[in-house]
C-alpha atoms as a PDB file:
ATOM      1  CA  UNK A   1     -94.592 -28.659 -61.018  1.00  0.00           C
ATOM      2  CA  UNK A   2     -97.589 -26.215 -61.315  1.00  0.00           C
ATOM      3  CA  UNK A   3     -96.091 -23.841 -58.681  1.00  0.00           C
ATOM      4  CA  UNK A   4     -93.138 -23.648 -60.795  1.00  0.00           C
ATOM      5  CA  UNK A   5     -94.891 -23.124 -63.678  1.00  0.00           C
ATOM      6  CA  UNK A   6     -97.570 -20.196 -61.813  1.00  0.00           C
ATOM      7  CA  UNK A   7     -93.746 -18.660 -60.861  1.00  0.00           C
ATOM      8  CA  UNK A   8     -92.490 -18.884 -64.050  1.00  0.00           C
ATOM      9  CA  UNK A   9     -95.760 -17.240 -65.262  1.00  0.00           C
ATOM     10  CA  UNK A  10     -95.108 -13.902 -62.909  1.00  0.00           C
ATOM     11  CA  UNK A  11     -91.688 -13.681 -63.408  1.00  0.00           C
ATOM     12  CA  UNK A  12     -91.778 -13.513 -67.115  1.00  0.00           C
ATOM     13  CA  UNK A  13     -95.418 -11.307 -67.211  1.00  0.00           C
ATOM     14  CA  UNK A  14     -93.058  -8.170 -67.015  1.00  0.00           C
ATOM     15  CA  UNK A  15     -92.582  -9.251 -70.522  1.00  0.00           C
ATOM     16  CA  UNK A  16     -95.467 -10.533 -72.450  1.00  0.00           C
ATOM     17  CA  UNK A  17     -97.233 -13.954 -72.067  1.00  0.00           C
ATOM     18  CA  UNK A  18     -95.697 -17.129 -72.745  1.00  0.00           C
ATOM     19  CA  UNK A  19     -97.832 -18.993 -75.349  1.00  0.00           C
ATOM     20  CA  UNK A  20     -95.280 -22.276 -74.701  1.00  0.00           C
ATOM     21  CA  UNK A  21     -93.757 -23.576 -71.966  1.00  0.00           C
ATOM     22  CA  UNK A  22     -91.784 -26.877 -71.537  1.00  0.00           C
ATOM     23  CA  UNK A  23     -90.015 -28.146 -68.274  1.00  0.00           C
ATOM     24  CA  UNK A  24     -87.646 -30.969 -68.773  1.00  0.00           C
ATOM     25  CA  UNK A  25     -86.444 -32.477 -65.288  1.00  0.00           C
ATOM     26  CA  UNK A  26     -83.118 -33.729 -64.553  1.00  0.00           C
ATOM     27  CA  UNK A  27     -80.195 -34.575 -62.066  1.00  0.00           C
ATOM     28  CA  UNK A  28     -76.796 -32.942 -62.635  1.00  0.00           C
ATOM     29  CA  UNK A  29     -74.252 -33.128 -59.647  1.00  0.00           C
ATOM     30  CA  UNK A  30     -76.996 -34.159 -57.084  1.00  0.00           C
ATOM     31  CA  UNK A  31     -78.660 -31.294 -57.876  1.00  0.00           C
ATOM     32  CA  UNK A  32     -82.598 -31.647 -58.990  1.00  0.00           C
ATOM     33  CA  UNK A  33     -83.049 -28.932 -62.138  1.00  0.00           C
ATOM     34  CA  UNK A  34     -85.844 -27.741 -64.242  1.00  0.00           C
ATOM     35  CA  UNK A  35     -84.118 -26.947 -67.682  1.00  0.00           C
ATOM     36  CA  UNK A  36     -86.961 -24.240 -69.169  1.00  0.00           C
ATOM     37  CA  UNK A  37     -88.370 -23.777 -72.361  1.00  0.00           C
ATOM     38  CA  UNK A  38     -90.706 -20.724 -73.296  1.00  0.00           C
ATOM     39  CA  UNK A  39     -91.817 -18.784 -75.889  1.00  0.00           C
ATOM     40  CA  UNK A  40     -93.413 -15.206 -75.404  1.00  0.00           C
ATOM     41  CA  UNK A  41     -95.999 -14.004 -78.010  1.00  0.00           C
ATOM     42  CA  UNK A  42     -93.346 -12.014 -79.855  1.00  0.00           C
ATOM     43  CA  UNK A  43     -89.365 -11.831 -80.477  1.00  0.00           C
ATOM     44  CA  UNK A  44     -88.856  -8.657 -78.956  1.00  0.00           C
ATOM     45  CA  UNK A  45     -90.556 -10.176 -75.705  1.00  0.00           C
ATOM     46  CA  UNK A  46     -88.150 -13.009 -75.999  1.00  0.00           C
ATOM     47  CA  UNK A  47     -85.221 -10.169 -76.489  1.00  0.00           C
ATOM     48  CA  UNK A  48     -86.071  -8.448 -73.693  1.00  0.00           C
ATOM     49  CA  UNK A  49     -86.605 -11.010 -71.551  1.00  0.00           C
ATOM     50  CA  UNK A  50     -83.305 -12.657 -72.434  1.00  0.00           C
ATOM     51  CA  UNK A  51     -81.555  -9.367 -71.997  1.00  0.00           C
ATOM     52  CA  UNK A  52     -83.120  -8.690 -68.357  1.00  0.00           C
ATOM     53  CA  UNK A  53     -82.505 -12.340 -67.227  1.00  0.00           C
ATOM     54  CA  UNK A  54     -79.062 -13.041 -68.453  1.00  0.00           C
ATOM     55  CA  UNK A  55     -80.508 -16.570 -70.462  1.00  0.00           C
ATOM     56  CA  UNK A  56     -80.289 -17.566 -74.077  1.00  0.00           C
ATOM     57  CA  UNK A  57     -81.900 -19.551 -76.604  1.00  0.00           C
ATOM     58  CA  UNK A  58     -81.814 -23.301 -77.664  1.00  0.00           C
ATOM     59  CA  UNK A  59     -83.720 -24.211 -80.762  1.00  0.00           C
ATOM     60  CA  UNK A  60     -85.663 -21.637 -81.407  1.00  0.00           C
ATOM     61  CA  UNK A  61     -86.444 -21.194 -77.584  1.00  0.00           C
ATOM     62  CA  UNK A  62     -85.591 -19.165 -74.519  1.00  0.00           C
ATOM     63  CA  UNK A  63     -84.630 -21.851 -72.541  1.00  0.00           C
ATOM     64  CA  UNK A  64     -82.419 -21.755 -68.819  1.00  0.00           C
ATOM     65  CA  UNK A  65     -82.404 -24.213 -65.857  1.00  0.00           C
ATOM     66  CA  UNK A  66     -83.270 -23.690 -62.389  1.00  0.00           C
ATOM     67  CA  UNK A  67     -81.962 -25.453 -59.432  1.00  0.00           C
ATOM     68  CA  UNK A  68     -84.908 -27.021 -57.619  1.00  0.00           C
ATOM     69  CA  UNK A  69     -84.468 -27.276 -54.023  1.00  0.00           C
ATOM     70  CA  UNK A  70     -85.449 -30.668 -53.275  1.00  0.00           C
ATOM     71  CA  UNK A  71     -83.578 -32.971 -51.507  1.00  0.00           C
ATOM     72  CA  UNK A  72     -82.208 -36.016 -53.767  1.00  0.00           C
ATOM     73  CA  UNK A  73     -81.840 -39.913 -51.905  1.00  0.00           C
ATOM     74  CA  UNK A  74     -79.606 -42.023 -53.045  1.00  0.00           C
ATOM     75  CA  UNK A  75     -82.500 -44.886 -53.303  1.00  0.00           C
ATOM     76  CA  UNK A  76     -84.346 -43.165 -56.136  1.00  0.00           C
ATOM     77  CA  UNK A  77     -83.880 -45.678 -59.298  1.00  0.00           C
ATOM     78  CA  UNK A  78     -86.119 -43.382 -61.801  1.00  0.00           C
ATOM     79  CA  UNK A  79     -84.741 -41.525 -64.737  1.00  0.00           C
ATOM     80  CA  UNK A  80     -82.799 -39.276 -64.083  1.00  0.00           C
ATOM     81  CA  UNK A  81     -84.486 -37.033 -66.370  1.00  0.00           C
ATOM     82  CA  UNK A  82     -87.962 -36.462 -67.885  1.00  0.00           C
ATOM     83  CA  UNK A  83     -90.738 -34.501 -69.618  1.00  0.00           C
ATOM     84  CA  UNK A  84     -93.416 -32.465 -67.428  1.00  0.00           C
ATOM     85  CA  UNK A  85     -96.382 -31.854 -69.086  1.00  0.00           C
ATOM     86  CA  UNK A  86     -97.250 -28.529 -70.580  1.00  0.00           C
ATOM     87  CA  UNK A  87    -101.049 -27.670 -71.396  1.00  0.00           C
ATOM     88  CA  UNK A  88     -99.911 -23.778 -72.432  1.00  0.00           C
ATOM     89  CA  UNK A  89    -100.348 -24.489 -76.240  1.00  0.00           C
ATOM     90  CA  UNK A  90    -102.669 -21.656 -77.119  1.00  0.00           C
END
């Protein structure tokens, strides 16, 4: 999870910084996903970055999902979802 988050980091440092950034795990379709949620230091970072990227927001926060590429077995009994943790509260 930290490479994703050092990734997320550069792509969005066109922007601004993030000063929040939640990554909620889940299955959909067999597919392993990281649904996103950020926050920039200000709302015209947020606009911007929303406009370049094509992604909206969800309460209050830029959020979009990326398809992880990691492959799913059919013996994993965990949840099929769950919080990763975030130490970006500044």
């Amino acid at each position: 999870m930290a490479s994703l988050k050092t990734a997320l980091h550069q792509l969005c440092s066109e922007f601004g910084r993030i000063t929040r950034l939640d990554i909620l795990t889940a299955m959909h379709e067999g597919t392993k996903q990281a649904i996103c949620f950020l926050r920039m230091e200000r709302p015209e970072q947020e606009q911007q970055l929303m406009k370049t990227l094509g992604v909206g927001r969800f309460g209050g926060e830029v959020v979009f999902v990326l398809n992880l590429n990691v492959p799913v077995t059919t013996e994993d009994p965990g949840p099929s979802s769950q919080w990763a943790d975030s130490n970006l509260y500044d």
